[in-house]
N, C-alpha and C. Protein backbone atom coordinates (compact mmCIF):
# COMPACT_ATOMS: atom_id res chain seq x y z
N UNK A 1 38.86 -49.22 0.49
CA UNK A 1 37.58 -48.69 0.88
C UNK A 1 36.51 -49.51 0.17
N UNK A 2 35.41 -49.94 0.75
CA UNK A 2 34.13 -50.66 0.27
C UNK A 2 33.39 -49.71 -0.67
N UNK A 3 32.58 -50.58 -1.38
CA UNK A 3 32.11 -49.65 -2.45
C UNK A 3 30.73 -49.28 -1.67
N UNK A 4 30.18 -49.79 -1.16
CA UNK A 4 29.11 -48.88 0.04
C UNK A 4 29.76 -47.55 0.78
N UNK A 5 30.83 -47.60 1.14
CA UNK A 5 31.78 -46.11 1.83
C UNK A 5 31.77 -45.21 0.65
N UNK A 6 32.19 -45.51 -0.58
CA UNK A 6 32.58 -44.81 -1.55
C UNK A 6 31.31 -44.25 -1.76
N UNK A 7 30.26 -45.04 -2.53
CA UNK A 7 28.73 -44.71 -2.70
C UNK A 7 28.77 -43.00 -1.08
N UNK A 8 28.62 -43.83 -0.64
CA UNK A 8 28.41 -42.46 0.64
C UNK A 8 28.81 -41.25 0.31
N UNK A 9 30.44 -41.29 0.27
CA UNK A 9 31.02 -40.23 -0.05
C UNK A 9 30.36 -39.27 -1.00
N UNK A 10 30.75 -40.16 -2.42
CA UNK A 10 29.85 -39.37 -3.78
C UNK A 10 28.42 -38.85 -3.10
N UNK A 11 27.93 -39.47 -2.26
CA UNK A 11 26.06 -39.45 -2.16
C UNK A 11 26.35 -37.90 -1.44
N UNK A 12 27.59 -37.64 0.16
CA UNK A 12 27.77 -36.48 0.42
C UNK A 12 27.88 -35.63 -0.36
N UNK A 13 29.36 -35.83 -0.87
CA UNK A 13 29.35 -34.91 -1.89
C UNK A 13 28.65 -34.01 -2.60
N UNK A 14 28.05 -34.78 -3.14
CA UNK A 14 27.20 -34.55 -4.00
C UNK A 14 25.67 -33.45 -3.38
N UNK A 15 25.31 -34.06 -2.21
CA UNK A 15 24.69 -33.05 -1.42
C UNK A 15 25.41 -31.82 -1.16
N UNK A 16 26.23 -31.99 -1.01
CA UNK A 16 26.84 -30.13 -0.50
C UNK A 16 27.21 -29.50 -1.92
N UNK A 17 27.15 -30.32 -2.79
CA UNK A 17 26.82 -29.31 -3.94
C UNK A 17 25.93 -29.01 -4.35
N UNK A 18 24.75 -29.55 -4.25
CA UNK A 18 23.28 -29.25 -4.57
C UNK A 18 22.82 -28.78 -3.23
N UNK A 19 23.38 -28.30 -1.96
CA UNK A 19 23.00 -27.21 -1.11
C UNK A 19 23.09 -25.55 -1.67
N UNK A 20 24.25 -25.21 -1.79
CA UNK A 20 23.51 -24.20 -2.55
C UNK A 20 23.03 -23.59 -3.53
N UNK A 21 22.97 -24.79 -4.41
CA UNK A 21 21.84 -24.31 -5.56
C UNK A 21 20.43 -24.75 -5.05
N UNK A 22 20.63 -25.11 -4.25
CA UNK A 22 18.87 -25.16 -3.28
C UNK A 22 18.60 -24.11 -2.31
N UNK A 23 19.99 -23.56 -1.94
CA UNK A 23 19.16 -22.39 -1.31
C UNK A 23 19.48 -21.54 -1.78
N UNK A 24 20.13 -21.10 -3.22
CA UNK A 24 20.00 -20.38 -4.11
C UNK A 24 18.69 -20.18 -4.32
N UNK A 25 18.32 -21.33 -4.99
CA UNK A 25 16.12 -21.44 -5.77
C UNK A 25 15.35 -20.45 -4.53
N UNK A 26 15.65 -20.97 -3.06
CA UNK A 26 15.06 -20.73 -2.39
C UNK A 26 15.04 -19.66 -2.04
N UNK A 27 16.27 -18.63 -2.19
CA UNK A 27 16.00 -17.28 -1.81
C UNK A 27 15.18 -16.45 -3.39
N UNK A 28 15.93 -16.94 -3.98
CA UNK A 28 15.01 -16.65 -5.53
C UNK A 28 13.59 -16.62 -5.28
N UNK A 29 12.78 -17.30 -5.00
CA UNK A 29 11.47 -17.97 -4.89
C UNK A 29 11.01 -16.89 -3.85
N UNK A 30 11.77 -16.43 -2.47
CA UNK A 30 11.53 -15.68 -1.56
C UNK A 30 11.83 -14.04 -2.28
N UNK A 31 12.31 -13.79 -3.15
CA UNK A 31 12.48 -12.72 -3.62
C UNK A 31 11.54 -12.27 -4.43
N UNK A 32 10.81 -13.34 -5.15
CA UNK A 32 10.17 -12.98 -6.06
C UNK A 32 8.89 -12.63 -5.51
N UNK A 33 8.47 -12.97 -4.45
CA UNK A 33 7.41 -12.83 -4.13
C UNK A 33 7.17 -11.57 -3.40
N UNK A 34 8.83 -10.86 -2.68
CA UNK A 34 8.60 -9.45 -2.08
C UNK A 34 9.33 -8.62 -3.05
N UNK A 35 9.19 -8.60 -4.38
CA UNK A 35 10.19 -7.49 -5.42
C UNK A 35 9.15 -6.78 -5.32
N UNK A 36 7.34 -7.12 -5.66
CA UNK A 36 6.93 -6.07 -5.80
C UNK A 36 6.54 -4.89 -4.71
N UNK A 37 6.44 -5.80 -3.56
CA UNK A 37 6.66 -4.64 -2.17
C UNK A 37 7.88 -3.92 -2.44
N UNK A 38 9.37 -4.22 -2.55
CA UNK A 38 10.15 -3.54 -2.48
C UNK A 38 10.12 -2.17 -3.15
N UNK A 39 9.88 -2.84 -4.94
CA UNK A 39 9.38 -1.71 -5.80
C UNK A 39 8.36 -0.65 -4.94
N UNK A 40 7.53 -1.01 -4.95
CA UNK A 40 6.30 -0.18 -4.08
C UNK A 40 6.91 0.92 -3.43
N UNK A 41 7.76 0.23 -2.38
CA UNK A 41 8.15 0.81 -1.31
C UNK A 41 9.19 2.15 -1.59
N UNK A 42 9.67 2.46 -2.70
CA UNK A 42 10.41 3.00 -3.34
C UNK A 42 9.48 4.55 -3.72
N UNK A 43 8.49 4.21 -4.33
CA UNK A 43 7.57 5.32 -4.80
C UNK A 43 6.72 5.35 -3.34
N UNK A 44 6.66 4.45 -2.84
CA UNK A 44 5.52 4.95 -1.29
C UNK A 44 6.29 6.03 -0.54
N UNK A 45 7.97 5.57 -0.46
CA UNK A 45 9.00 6.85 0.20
C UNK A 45 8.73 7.99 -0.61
N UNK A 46 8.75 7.89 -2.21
CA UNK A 46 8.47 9.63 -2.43
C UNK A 46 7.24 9.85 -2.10
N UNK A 47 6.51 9.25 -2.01
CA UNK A 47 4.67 10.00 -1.67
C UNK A 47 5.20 10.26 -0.25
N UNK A 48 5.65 10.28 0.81
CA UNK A 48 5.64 10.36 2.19
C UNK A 48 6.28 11.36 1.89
N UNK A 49 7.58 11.87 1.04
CA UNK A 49 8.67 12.76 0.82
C UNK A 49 7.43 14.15 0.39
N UNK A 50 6.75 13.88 -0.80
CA UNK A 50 5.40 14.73 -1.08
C UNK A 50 4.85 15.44 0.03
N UNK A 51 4.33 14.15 0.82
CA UNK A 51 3.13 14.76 1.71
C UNK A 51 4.12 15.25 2.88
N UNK A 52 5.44 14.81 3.47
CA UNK A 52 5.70 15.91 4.57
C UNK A 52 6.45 17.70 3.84
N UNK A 53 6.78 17.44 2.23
CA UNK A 53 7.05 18.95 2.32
C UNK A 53 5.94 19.49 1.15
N UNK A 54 4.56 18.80 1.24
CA UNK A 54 3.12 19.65 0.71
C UNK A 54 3.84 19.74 -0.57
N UNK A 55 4.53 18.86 -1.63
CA UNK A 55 4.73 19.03 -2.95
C UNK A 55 3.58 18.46 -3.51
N UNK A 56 3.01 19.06 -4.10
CA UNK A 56 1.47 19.00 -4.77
C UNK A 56 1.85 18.19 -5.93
N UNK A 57 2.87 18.65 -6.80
CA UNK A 57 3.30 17.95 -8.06
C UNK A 57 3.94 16.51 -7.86
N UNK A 58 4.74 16.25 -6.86
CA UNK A 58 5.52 15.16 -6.54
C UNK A 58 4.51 14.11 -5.89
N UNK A 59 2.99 14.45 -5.16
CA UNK A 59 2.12 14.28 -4.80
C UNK A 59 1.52 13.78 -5.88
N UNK A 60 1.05 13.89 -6.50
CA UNK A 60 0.34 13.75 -7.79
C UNK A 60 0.54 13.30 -8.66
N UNK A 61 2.53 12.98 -8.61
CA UNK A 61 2.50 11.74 -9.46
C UNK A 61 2.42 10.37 -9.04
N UNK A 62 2.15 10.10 -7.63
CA UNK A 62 1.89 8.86 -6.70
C UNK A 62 0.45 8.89 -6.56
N UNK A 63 -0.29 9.70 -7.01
CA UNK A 63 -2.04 9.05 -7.02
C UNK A 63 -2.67 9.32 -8.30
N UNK A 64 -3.63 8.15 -8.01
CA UNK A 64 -4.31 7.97 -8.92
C UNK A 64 -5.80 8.38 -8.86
N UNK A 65 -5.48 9.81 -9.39
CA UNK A 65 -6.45 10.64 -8.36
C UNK A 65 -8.19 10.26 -9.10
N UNK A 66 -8.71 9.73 -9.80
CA UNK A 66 -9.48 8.94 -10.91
C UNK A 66 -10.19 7.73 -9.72
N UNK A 67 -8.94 7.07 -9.78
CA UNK A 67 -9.41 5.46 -8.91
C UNK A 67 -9.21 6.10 -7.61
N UNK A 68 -8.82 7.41 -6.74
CA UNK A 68 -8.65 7.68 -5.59
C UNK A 68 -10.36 7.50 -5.44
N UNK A 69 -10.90 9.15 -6.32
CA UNK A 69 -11.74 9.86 -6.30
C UNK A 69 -13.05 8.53 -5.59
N UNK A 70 -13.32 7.60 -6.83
CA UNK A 70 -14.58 6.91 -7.46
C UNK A 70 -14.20 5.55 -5.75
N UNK A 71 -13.29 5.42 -5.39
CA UNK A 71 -13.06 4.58 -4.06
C UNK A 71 -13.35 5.54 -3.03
N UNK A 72 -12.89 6.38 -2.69
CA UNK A 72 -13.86 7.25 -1.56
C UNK A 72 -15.03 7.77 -1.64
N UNK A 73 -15.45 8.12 -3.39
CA UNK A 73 -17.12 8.47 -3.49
C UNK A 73 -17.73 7.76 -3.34
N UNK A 74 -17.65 5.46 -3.29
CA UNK A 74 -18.31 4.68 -2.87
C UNK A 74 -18.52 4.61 -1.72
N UNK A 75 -17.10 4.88 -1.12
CA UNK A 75 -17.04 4.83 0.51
C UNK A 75 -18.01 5.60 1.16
N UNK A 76 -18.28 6.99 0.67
CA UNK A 76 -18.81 7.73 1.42
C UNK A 76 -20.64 7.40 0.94
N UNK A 77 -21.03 7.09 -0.06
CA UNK A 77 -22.43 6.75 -0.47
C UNK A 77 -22.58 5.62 -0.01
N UNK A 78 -21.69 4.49 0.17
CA UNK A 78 -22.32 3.38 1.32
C UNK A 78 -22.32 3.68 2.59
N UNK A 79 -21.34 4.20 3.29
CA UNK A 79 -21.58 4.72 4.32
C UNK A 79 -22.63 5.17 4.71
N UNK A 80 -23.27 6.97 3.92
CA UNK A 80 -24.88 6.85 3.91
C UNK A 80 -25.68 6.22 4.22
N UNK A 81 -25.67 4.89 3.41
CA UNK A 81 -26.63 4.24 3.35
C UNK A 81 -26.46 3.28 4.02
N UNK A 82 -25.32 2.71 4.41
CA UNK A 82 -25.53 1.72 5.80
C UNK A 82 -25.82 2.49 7.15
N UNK A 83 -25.41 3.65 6.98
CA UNK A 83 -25.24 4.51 8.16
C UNK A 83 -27.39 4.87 8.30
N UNK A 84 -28.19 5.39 7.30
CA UNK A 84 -29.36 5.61 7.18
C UNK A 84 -30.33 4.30 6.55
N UNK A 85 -29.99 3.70 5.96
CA UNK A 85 -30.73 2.44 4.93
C UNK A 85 -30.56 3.06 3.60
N UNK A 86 -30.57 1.80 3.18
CA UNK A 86 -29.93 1.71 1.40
C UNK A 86 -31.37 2.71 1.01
N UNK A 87 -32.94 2.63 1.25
CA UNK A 87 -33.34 3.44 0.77
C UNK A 87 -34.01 4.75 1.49
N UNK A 88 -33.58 5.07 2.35
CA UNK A 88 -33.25 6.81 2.72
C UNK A 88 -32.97 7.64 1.71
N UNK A 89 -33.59 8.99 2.68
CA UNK A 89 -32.97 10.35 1.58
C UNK A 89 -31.68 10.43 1.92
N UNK A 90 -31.48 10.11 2.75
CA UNK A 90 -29.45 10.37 2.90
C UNK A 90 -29.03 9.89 1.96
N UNK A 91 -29.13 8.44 1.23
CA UNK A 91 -28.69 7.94 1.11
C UNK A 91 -28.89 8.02 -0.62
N UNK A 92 -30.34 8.58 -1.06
CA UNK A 92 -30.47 8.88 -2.67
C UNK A 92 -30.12 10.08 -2.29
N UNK A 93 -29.94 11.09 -1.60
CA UNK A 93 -29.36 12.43 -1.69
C UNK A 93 -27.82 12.23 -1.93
N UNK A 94 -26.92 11.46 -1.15
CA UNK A 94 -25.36 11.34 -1.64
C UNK A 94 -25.15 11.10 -3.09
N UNK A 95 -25.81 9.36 -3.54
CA UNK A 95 -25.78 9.22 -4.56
C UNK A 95 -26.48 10.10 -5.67
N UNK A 96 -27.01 11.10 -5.41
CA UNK A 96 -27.65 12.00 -6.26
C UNK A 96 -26.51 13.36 -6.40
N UNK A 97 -26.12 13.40 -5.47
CA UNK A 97 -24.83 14.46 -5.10
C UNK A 97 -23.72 14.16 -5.72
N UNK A 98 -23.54 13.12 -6.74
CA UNK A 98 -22.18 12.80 -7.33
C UNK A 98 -21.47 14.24 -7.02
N UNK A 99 -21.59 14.90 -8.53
CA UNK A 99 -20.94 16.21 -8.67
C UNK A 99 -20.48 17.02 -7.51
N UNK A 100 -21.40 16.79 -6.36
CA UNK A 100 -20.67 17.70 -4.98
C UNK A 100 -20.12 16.76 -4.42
N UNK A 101 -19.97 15.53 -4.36
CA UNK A 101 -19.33 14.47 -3.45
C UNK A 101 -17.81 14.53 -4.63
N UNK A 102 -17.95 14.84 -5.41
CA UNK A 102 -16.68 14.86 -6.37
C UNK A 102 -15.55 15.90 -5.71
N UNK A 103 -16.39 17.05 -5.99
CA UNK A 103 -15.46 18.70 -5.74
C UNK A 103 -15.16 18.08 -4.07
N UNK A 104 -15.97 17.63 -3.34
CA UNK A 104 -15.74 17.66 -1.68
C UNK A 104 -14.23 16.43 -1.83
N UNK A 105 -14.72 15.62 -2.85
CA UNK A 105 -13.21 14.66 -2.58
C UNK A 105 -12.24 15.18 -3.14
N UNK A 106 -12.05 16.07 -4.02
CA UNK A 106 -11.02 17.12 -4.80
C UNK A 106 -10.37 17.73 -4.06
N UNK A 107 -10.99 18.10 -2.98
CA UNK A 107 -10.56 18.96 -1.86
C UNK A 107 -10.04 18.21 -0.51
N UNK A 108 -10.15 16.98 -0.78
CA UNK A 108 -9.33 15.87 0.10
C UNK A 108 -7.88 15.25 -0.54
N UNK A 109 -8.08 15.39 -1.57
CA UNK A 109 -6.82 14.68 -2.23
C UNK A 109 -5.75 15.34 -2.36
N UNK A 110 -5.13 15.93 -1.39
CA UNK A 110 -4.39 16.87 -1.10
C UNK A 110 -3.17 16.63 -0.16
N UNK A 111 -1.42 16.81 -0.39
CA UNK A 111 -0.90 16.50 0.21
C UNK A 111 -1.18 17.02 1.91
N UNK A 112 -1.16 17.69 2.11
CA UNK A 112 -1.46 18.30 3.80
C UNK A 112 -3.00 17.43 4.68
N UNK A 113 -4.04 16.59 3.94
CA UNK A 113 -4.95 15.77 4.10
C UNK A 113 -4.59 14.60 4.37
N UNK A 114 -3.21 14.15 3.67
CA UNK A 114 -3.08 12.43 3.86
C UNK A 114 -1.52 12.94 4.82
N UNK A 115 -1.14 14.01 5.00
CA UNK A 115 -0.34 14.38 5.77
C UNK A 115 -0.54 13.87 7.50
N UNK A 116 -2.32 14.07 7.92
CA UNK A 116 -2.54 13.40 9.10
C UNK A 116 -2.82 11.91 9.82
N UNK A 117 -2.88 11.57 8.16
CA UNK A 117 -2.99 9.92 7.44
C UNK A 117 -1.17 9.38 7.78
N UNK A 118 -0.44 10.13 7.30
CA UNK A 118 0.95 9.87 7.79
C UNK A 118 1.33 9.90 9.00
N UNK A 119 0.78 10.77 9.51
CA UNK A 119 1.19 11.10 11.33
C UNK A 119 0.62 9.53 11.98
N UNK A 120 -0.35 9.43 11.64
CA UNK A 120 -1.32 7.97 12.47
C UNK A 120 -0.89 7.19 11.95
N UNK A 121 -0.02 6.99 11.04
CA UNK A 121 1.05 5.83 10.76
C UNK A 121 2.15 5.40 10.89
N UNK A 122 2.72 7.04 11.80
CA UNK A 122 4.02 6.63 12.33
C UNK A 122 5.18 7.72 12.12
N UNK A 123 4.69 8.59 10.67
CA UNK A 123 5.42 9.14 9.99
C UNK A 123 5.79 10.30 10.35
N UNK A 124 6.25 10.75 11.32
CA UNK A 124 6.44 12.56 11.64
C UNK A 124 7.16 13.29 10.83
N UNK A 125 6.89 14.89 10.50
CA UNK A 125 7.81 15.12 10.06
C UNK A 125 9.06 15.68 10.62
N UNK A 126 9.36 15.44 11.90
CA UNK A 126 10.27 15.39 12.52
C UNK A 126 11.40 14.44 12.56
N UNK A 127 10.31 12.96 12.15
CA UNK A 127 11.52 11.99 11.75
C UNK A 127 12.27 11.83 10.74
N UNK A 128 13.14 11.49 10.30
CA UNK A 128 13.43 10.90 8.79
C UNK A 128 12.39 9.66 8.68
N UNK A 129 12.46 9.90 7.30
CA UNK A 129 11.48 8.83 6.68
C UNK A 129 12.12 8.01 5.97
N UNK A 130 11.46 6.52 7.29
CA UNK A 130 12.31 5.53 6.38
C UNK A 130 12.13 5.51 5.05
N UNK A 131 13.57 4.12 5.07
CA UNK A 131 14.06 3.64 4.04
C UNK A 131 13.17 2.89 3.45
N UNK A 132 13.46 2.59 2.21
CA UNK A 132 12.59 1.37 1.37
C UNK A 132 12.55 0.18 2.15
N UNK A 133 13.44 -0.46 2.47
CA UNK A 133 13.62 -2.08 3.12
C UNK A 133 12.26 -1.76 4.36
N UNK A 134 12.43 -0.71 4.99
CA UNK A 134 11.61 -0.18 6.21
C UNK A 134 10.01 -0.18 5.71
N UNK A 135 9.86 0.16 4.73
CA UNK A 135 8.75 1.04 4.08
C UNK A 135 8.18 -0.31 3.82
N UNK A 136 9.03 -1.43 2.89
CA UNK A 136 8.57 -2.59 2.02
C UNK A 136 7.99 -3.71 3.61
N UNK A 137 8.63 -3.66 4.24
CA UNK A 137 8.01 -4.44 5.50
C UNK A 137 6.80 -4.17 6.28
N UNK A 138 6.20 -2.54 6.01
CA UNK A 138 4.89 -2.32 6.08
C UNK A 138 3.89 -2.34 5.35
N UNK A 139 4.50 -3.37 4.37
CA UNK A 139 3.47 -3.52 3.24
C UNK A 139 3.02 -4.87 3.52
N UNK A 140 1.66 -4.63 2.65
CA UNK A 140 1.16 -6.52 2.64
C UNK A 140 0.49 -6.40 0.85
N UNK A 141 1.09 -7.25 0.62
CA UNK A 141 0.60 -7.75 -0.96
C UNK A 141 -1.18 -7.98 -0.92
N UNK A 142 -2.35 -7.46 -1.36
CA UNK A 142 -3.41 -7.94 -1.54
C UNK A 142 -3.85 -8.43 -3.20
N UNK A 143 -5.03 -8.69 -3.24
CA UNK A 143 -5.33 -9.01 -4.63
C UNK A 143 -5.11 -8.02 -5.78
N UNK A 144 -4.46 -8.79 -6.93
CA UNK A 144 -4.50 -7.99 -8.00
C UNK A 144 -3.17 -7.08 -8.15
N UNK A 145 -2.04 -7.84 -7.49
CA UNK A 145 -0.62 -7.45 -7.36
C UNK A 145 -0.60 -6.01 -6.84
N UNK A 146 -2.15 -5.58 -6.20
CA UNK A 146 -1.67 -4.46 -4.78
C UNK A 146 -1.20 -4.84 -3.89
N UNK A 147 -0.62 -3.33 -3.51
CA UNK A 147 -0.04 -3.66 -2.10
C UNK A 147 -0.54 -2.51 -1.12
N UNK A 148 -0.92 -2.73 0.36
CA UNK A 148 -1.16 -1.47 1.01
C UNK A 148 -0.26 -1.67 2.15
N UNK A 149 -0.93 -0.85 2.88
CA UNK A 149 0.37 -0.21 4.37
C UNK A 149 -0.20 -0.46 5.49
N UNK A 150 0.29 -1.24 6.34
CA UNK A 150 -0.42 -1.60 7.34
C UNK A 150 0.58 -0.94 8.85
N UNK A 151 -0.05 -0.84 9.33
CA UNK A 151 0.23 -0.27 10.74
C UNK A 151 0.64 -1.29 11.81
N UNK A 152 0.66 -2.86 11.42
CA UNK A 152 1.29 -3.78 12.79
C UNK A 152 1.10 -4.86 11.56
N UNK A 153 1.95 -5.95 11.84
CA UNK A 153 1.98 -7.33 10.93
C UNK A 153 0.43 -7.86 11.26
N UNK A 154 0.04 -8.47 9.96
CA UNK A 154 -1.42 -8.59 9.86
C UNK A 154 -2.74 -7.31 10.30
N UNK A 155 -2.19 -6.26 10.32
CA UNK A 155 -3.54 -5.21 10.57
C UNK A 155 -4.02 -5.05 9.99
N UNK A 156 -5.16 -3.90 9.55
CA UNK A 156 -5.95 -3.72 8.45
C UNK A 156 -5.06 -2.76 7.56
N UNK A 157 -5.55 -3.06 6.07
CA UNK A 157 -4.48 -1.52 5.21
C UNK A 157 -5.39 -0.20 5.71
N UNK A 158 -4.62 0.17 5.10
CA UNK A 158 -4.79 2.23 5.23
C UNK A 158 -4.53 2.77 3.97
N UNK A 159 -3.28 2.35 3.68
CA UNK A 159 -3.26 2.94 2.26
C UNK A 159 -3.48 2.04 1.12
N UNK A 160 -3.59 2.11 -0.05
CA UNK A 160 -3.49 1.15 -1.07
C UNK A 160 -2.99 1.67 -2.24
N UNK A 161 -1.72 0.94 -2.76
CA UNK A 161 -1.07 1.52 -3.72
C UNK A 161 -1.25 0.51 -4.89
N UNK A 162 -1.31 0.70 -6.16
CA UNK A 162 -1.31 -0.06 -7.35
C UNK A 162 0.05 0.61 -8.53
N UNK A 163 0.66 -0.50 -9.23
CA UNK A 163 1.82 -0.55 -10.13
C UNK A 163 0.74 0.31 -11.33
N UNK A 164 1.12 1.40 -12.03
CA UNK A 164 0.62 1.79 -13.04
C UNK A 164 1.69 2.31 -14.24
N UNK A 165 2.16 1.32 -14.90
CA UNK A 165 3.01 1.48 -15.94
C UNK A 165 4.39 2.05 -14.97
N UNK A 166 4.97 1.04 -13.86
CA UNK A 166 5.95 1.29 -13.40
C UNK A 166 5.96 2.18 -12.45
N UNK A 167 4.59 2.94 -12.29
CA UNK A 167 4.45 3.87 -11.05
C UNK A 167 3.64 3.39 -10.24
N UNK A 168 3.77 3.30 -8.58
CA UNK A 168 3.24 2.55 -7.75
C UNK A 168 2.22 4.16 -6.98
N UNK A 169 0.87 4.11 -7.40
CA UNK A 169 0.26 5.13 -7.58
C UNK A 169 -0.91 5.05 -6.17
N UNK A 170 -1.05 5.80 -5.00
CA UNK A 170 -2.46 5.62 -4.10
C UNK A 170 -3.38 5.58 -5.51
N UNK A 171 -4.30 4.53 -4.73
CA UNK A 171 -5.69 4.30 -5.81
C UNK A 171 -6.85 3.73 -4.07
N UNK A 172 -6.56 3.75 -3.25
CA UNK A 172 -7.63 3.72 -2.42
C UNK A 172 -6.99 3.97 -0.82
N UNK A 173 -8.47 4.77 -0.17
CA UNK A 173 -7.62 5.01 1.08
C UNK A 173 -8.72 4.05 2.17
N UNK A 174 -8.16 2.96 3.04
CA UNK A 174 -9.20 2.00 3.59
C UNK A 174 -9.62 2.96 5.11
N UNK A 175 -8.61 3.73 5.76
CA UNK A 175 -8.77 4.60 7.73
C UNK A 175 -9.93 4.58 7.36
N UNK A 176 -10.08 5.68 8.68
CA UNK A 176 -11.26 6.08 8.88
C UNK A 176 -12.13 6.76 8.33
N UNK A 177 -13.16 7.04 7.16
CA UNK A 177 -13.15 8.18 6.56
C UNK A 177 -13.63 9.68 7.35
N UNK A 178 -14.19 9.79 8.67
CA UNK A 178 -14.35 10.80 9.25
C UNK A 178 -13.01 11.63 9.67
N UNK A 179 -12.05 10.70 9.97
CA UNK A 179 -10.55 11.51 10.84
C UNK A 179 -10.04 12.36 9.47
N UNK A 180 -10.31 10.83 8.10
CA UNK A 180 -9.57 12.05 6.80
C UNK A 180 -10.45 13.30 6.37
N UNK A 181 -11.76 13.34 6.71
CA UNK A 181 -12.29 14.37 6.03
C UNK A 181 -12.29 15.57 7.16
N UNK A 182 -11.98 15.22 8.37
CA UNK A 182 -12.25 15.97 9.51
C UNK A 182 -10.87 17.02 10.25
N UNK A 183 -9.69 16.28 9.93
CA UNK A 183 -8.48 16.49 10.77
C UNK A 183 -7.41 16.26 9.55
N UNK A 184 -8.02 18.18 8.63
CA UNK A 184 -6.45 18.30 7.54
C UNK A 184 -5.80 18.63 8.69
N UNK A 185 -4.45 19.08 7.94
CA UNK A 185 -3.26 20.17 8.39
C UNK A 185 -2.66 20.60 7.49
């Protein structure tokens, strides 16, 4: 055999052994980038588990009812004010209303409230509720190692969940805010 044939051989060789430690790296590399959806997706199943049997406590340890609160009290005081002009009485009356725009979001943060937030996402409680793998594929990673829930590949989020010392906690809700304040159950 010529030492150009031989060269070859080794050169094969040698490739099909460094195939799969290349697509070893490569699923590695692909993993790392959806562990934290997966994680997510794990605590997003008990918040869905919460909100279809109204466990208030099991509820409550998936939000972050603090960063819920102060993200829908912006929502609703810009709204105001894009909805009237930044300087309207609507609009210094909301922001003057902290304290009642507080108790009114207190009274939203409630499993049976994001219960109709679940229905418009797919979630009946008639169905079983998916699995994690299911759950983690309706996620999309945004800034700041959140992740929210989207309703079709590339849609807008709805929900938004953040890692808080290992708990993947709601900290903002993006829908509609009239359907959530309008259509508990």
């Amino acid at each position: 055999m010529k030492a150009g044939a031989r060269m070859r051989i080794r050169v094969l060789a040698l490739a099909g052994q460094l195939r799969p430690v290349a697509i070893g790296l490569l699923a590695a590399v692909a993993a790392c980038t959806t562990v934290p959806r997966f994680e997510a997706a794990g605590d997003i199943h008990e918040f869905l588990v919460a909100i279809r049997d109204g466990d208030q406590t099991r509820f409550d340890a998936h939000v972050d009812r603090p960063a819920l609160k102060a993200q829908l009290k912006s929502r609703l005081i810009a709204g105001q004010a894009s909805a009237h002009g930044d300087t309207s009485w609507q609009a210094l009356g909301a922001a003057l209303a902290g304290p009642l725009v507080d108790l009114g979001v207190d009274a939203y943060v409630q499993p049976q409230t994001f219960r109709a937030v679940a229905l418009r996402l797919g979630y009946a409680p008639d169905k079983p509720i998916p699995g994690q793998i299911a759950i983690a594929s309706s996620l999309k990673s945004i800034g700041d190692g959140d992740v929210c829930v989207v309703t079709k590949k590339d849609g807008p989020c709805t929900l938004v969940f953040k890692d808080e010392s290992g708990v993947w906690k709601l900290v903002g809700y993006e829908g509609d805010l009239g359907s959530l304040m309008h259509k508990r159950h």
